[in-house]
Protein backbone atom coordinates (compact mmCIF):
# COMPACT_ATOMS: atom_id res chain seq x y z
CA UNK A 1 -3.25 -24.52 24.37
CA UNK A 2 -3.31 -28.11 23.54
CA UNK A 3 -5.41 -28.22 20.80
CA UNK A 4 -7.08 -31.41 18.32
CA UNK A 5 -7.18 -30.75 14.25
CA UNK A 6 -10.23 -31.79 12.95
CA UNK A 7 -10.07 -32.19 8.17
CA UNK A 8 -12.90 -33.75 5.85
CA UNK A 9 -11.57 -34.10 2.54
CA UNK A 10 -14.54 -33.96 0.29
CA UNK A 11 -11.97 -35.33 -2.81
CA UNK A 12 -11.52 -31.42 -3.53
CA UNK A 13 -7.96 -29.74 -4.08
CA UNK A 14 -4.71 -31.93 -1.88
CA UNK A 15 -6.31 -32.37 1.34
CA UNK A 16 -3.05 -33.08 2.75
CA UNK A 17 -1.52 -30.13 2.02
CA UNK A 18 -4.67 -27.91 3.24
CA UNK A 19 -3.92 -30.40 6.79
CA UNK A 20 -0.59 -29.16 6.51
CA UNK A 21 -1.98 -25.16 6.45
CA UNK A 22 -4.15 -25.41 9.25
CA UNK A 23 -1.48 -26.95 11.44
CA UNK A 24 0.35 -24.18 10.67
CA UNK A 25 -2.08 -21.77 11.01
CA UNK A 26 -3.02 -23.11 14.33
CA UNK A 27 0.62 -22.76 15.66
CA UNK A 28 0.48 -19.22 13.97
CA UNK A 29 -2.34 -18.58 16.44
CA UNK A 30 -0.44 -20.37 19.38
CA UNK A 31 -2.05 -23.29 20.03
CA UNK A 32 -0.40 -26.73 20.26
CA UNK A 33 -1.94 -29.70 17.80
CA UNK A 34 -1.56 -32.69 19.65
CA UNK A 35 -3.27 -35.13 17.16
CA UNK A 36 -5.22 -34.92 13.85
CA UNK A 37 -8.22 -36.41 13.05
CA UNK A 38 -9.22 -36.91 9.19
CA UNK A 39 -12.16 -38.30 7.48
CA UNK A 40 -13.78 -38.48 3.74
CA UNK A 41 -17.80 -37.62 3.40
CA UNK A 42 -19.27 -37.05 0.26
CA UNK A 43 -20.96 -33.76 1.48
CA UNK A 44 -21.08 -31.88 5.08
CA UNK A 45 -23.65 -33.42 7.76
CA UNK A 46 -26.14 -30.87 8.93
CA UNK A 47 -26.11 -31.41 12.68
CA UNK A 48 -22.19 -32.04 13.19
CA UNK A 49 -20.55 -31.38 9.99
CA UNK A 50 -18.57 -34.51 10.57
CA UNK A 51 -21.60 -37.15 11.81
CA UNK A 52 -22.55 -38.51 14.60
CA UNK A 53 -20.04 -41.69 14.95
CA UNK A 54 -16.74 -39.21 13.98
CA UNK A 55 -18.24 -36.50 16.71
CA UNK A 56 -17.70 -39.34 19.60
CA UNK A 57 -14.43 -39.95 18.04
CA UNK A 58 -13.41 -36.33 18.47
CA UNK A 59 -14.88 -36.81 21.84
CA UNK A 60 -12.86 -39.82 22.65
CA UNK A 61 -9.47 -38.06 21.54
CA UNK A 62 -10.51 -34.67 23.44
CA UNK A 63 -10.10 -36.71 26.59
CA UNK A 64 -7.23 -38.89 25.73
CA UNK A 65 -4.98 -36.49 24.87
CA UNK A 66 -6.30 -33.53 27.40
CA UNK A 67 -7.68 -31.44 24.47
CA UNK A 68 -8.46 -27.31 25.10
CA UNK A 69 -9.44 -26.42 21.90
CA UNK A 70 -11.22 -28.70 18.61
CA UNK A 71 -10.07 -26.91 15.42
CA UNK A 72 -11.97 -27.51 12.12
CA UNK A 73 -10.54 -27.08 8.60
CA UNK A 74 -13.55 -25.76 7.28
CA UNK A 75 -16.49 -22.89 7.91
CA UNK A 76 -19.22 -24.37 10.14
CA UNK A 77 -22.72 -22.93 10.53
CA UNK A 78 -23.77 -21.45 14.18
CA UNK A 79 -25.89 -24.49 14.63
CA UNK A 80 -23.08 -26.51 13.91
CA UNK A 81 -20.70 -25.18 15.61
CA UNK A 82 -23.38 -25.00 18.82
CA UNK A 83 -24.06 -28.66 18.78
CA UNK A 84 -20.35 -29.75 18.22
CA UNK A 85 -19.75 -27.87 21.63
CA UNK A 86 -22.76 -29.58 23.66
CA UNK A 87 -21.85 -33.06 22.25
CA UNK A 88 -17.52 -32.34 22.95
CA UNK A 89 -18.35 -30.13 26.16
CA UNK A 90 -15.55 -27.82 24.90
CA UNK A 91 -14.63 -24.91 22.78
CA UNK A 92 -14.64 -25.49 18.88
CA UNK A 93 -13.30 -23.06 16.37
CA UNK A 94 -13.64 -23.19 12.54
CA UNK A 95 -11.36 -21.81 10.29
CA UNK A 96 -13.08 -18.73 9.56
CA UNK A 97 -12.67 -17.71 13.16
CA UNK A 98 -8.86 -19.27 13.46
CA UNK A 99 -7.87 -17.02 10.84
CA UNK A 100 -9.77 -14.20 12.11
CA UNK A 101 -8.08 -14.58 15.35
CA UNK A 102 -4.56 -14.42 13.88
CA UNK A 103 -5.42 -11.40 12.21
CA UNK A 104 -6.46 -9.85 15.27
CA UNK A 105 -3.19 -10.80 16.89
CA UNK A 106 -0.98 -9.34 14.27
CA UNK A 107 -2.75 -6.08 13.51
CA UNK A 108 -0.36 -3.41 14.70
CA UNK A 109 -1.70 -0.25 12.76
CA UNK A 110 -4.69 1.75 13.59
CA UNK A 111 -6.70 0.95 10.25
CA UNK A 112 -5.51 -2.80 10.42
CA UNK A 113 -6.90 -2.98 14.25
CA UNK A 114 -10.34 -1.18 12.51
CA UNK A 115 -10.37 -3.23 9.82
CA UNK A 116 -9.91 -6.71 12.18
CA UNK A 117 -12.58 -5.72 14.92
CA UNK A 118 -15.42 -4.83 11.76
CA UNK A 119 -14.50 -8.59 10.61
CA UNK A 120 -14.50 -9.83 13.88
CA UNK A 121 -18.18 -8.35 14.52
CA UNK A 122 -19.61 -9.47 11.39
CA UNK A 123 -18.54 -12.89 12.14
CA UNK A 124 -19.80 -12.70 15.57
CA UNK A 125 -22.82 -11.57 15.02
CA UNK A 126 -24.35 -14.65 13.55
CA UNK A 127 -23.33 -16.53 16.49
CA UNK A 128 -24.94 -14.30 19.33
CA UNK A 129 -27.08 -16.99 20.66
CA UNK A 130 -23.74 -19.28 21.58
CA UNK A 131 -23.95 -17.06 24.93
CA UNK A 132 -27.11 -16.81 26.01
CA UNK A 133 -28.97 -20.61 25.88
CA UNK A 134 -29.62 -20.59 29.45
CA UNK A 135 -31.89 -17.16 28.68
CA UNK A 136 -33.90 -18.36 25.92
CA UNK A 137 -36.98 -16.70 25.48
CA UNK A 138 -39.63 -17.93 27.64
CA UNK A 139 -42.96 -19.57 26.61
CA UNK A 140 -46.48 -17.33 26.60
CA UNK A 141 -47.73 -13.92 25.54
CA UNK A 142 -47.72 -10.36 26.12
CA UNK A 143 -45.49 -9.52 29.10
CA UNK A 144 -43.87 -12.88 29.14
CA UNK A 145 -40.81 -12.64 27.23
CA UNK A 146 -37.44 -13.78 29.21
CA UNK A 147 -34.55 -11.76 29.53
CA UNK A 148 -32.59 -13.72 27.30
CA UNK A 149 -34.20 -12.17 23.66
CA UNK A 150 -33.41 -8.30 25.61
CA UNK A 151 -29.59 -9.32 25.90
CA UNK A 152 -29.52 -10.69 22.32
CA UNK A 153 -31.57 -7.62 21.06
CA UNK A 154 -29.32 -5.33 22.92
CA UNK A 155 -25.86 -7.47 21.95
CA UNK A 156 -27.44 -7.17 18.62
CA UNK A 157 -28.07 -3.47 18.72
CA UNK A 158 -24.13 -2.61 20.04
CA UNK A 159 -22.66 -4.70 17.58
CA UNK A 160 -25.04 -3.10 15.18
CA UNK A 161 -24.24 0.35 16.04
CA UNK A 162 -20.35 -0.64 16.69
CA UNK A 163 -20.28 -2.03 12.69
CA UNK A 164 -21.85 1.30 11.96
CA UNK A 165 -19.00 3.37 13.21
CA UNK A 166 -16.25 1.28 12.25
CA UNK A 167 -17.44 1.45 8.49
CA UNK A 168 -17.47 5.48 8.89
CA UNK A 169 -14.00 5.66 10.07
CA UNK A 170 -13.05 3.03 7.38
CA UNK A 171 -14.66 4.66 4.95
CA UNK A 172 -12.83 8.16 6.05
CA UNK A 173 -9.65 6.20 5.68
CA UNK A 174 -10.03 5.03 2.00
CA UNK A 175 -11.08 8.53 0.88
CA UNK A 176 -7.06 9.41 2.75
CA UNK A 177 -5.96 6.63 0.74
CA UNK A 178 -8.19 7.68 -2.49
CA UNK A 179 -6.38 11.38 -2.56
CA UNK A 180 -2.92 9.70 -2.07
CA UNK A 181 -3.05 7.93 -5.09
CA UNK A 182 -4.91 10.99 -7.13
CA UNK A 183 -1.62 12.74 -5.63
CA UNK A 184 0.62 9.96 -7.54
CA UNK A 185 -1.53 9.62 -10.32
CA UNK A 186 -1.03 13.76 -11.19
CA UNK A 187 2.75 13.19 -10.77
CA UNK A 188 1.88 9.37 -13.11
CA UNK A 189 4.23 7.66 -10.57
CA UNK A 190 4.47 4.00 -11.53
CA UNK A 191 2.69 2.15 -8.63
CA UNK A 192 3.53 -1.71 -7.67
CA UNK A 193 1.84 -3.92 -5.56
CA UNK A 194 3.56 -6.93 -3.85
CA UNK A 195 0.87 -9.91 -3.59
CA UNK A 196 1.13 -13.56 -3.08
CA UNK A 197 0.29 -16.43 -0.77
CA UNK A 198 1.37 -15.84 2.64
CA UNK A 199 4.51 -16.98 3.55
CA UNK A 200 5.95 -17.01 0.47
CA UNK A 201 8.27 -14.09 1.22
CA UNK A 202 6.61 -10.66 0.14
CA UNK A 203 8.15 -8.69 3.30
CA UNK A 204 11.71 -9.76 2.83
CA UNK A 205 11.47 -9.15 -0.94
CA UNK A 206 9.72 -5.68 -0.50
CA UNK A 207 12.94 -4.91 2.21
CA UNK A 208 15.14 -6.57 -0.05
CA UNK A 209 14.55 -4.36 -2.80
CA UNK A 210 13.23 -1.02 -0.52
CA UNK A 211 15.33 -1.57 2.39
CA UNK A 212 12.30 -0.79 4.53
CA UNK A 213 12.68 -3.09 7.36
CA UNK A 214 9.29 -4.38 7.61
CA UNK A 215 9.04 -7.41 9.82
CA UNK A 216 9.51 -10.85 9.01
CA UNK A 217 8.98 -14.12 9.94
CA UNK A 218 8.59 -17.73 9.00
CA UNK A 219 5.19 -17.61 9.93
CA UNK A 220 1.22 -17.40 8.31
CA UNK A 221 0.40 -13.25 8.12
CA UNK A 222 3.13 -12.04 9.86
CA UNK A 223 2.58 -8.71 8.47
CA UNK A 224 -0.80 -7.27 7.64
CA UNK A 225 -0.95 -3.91 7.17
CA UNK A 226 0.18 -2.56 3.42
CA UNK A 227 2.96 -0.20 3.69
CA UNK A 228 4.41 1.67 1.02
CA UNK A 229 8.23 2.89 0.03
CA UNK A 230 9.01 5.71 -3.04
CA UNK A 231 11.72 3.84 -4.38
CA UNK A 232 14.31 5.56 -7.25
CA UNK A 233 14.91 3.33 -10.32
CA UNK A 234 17.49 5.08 -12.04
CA UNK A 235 17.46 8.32 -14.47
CA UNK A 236 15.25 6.57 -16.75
CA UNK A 237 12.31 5.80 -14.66
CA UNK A 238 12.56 7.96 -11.75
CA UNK A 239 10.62 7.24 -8.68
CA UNK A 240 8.41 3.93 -8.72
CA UNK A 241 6.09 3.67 -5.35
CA UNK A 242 6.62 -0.17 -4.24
CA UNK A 243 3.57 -1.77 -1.48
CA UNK A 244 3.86 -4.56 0.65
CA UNK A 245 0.09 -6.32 1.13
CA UNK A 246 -1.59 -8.94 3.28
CA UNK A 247 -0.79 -12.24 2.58
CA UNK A 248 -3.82 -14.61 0.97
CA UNK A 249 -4.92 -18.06 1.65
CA UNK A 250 -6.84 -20.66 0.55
CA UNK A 251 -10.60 -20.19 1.36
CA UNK A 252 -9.85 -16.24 2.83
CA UNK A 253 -13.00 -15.89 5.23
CA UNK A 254 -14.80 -12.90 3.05
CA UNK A 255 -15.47 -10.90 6.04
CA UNK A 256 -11.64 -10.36 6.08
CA UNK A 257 -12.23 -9.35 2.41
CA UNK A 258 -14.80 -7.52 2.88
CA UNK A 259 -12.88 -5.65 6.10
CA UNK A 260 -9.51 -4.93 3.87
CA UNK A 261 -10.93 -3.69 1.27
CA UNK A 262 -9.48 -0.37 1.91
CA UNK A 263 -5.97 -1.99 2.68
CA UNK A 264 -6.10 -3.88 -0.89
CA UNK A 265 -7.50 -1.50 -3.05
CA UNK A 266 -3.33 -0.21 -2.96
CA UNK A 267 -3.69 -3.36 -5.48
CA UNK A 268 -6.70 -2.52 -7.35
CA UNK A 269 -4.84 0.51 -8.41
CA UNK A 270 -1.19 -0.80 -9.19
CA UNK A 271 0.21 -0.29 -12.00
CA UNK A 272 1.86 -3.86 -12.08
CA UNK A 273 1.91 -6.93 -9.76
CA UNK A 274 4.58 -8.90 -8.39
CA UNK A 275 2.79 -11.67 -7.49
CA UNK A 276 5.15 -13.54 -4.95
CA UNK A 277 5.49 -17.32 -5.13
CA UNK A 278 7.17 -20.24 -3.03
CA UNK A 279 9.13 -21.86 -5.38
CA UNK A 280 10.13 -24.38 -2.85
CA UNK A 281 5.98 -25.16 -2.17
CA UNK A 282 4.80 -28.72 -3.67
CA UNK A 283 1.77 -27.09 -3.92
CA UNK A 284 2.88 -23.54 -5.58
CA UNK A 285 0.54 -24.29 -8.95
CA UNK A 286 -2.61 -23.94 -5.96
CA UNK A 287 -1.50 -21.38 -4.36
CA UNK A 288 -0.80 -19.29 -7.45
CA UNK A 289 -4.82 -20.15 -8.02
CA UNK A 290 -5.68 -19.13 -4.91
CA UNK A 291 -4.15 -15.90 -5.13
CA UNK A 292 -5.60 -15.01 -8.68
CA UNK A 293 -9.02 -15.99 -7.07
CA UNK A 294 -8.86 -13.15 -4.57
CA UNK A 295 -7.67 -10.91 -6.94
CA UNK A 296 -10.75 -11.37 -9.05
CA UNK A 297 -13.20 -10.51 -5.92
CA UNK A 298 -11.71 -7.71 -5.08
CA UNK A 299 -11.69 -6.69 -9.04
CA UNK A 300 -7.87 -6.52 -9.81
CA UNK A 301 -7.16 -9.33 -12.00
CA UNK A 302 -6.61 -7.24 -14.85
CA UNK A 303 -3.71 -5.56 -13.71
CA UNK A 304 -0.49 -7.08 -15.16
CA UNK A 305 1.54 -9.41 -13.59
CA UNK A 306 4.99 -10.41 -13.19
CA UNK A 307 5.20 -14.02 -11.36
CA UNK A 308 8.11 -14.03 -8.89
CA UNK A 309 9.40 -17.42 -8.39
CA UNK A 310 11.29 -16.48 -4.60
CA UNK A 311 13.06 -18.79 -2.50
CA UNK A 312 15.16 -20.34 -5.49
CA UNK A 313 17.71 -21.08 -3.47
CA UNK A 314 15.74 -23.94 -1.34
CA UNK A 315 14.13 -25.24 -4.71
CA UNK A 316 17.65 -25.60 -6.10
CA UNK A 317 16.88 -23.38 -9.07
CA UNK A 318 18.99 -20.52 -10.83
CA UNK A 319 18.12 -16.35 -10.78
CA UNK A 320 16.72 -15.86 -14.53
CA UNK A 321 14.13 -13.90 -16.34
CA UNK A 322 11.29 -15.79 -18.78
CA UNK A 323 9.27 -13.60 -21.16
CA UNK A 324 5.99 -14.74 -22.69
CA UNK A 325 5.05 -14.50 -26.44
CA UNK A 326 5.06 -10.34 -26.61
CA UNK A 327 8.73 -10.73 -25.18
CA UNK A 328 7.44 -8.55 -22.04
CA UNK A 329 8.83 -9.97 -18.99
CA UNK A 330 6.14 -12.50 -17.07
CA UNK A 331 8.35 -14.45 -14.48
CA UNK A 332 11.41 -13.27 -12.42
CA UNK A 333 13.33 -16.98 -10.32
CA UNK A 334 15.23 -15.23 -7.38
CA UNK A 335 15.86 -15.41 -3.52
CA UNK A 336 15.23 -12.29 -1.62
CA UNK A 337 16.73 -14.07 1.54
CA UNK A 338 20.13 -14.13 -0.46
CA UNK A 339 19.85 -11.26 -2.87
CA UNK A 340 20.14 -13.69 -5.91
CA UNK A 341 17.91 -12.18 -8.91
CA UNK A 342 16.82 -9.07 -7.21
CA UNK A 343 18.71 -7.08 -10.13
CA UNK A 344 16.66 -9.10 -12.28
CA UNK A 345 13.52 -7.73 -10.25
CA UNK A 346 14.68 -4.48 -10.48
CA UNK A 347 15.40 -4.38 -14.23
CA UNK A 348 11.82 -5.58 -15.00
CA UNK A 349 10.23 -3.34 -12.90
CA UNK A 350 11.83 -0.34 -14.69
CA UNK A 351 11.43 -2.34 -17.94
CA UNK A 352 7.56 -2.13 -17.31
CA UNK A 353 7.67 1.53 -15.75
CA UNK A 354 9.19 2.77 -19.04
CA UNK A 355 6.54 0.74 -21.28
CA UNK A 356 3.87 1.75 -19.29
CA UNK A 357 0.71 3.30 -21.32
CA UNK A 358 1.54 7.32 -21.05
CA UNK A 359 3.76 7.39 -18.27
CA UNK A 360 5.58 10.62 -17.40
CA UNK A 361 7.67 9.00 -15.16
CA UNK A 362 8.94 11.59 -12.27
CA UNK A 363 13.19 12.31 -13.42
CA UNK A 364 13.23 15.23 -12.41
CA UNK A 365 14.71 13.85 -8.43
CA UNK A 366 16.70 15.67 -5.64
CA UNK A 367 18.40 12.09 -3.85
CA UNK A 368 17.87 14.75 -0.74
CA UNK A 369 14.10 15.06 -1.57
CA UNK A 370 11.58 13.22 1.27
CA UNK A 371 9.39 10.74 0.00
CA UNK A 372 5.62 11.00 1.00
CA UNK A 373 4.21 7.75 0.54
CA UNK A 374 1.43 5.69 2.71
CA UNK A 375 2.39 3.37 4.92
CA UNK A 376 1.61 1.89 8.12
CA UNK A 377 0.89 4.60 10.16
CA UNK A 378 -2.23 5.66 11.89
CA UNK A 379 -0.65 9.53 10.76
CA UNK A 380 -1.35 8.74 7.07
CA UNK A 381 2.25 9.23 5.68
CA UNK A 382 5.57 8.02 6.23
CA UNK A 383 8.82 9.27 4.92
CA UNK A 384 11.50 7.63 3.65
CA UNK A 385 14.81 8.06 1.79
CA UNK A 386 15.02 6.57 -1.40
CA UNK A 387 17.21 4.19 -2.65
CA UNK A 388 20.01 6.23 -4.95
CA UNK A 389 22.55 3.46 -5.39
CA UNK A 390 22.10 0.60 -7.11
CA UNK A 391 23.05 -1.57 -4.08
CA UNK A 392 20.56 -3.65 -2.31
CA UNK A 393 20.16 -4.68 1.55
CA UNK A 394 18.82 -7.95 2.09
CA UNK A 395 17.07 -8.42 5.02
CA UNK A 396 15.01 -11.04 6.86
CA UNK A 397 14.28 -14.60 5.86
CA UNK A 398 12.90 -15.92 3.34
């Protein structure tokens, strides 16, 4: 689907690189950007979001270059989004809905799918009316009204009741998920929580260092559902439960937020964070902002982290370990795609398991035992066998 990129920079943040991130994101969704179209505005106009004069402009490129699809790099309102499509005469997404529409793509887990379609629902719900102008309510009184405000009331009403039932089953889900973790917690298994920008390389570090074969890609969100692996650290620590998580992004529409809640409280209740960054990214020092920022709305930015600098080997920089002023261990510089520094990873993670505040850590281990973690089932549970040796499998890029 060819498809035109529409960015205001407001002098906020590096517009260029947020340009950059919705082209990819659009390709991530499968459409095709043929051209870009950029512009600076103090603040957002009401009616278009972009004016008047740049709305012809978009107008003018949708039928030079055979545009399908207008893409904006920012959340419009339902009115604006309604009057972009009468002016163009063709669909217009905002970002909100772009990302929401990867998500929905990539789900592959029953409570991802759950999670997605709530999202999806709240979102649509504002914009009922899109589908309907040629029923608008008729003028008059009492026994007047036009069909169109009994579709919208009954659209209104299914989604309504649809929300309803998708929170209960949700809600049924995270009180699994709740007596999980009380089942860890009795045993005081160290927990660890893989976060991070997406795309910076969570999934081949979490297979890297679980050999769990999650899949990869160079891609935005190619994985979204967390999954979990009982991993053994060694006679000293014992079993340590590592989670893979949904990548973030800049500007993360909060009805996704609001939908995963259940997937990312795994984080809230970490013991320690890996948060994952791109080493290679210009713009890593952003991202690493962005990331922090979600963690604070969904209330786990006091959890400790460790900042994994991944992909070392395309920002030409050397597997090492940095400590901050209490000489605990607060950055780890490796490449999961080559297995550089992932004994690094590994040491800090057991460094932190055996410092953490009343740990009994698990030693007592049979290497024939199952493991009964979480993961990314629709069953609940998964079981894996933990990793006895102290080799690692590398798997996937970066």
């Amino acid at each position: 689907m060819r498809a035109a990129l529409v960015g205001i920079d407001f002098g906020q943040g590096d517009f260029a690189a947020s340009v950059e991130e919705l082209n990819l994101l659009a390709r991530s969704a499968g459409a095709e950007p043929v051209t870009t179209i950029t512009a600076k505005r103090s603040s957002p106009d009401a009616a278009y979001f972009v004016g008047s004069g740049k709305a012809d402009e978009i107008g003018l490129a949708v039928l030079d270059h055979r545009i399908e699809i207008v893409i904006f790099n920012h959340a419009l309102s339902p009115a604006q989004q309604r009057n972009l499509e009468k002016r163009l005469n063709i669909r217009v997404l905002d970002r909100t809905s772009l990302i929401l529409d990867i998500f929905a793509q990539r789900a592959a887990s029953h409570e991802g799918k759950l999670q997605v379609e709530l999202a999806q629902l709240q979102h649509l719900a504002t914009r009922l009316i899109r589908g309907w102008t040629h029923l608008e309510r008729q003028k008059g009184g009492i026994g007047l009204r036009g069909p169109g405000e009994t579709q919208l009331e009954t659209d209104r009403r299914l989604i309504g009741e649809r929300v309803k039932a998708l929170r209960a089953r949700l809600d049924k889900l995270r009180k699994q998920h709740e007596t999980q973790r009380r089942s860890r917690g009795r045993s005081q298994t160290f927990s660890v929580s893989l976060v991070g920008y997406t795309n910076a390389g969570k999934s081949t570090l979490f297979n890297a260092v679980t050999k769990a074969g999650v899949y990869v890609a160079d891609q935005l969100f190619a994985t979204l559902d967390t999954t979990s692996r009982r991993v053994y650290m060694g006679q000293e620590v014992g079993n340590v439960v590592i989670s893979d998580t949904v990548g973030f992004v800049r500007e993360l529409p909060h009805q996704l937020v609001a939908a995963f809640r259940a997937t990312l409280e795994e984080t809230i209740h970490a013991d320690l964070l890996l948060h994952v960054v791109d080493a290679s990214s210009p713009v890593r020092m952003e991202q690493i902002e962005q990331v922090n920022l979600v963690l604070k709305e969904i209330g786990a930015d006091h959890i400790p982290q460790i900042l994994v600098w991944n992909k070392i080997d395309a920002a030409g920089l050397e597997p090492s370990v940095e400590r901050d002023e209490c000489d605990k261990i607060s950055r780890v510089f490796l490449s999961a795609r080559t297995g550089q520094g992932t004994d690094l990873l590994r040491g800090a993670i057991v460094e932190w398991a055996k410092n953490a505040p009343g740990a009994r850590l698990n030693q007592a281990y049979d290497t024939g035992e199952e493991a009964d973690v979480e993961a990314d089932v629709e069953a609940g549970e998964e079981a894996t066998e933990p990793d006895s040796s102290p080799t690692l499998t590398h798997v996937g890029s970066h």
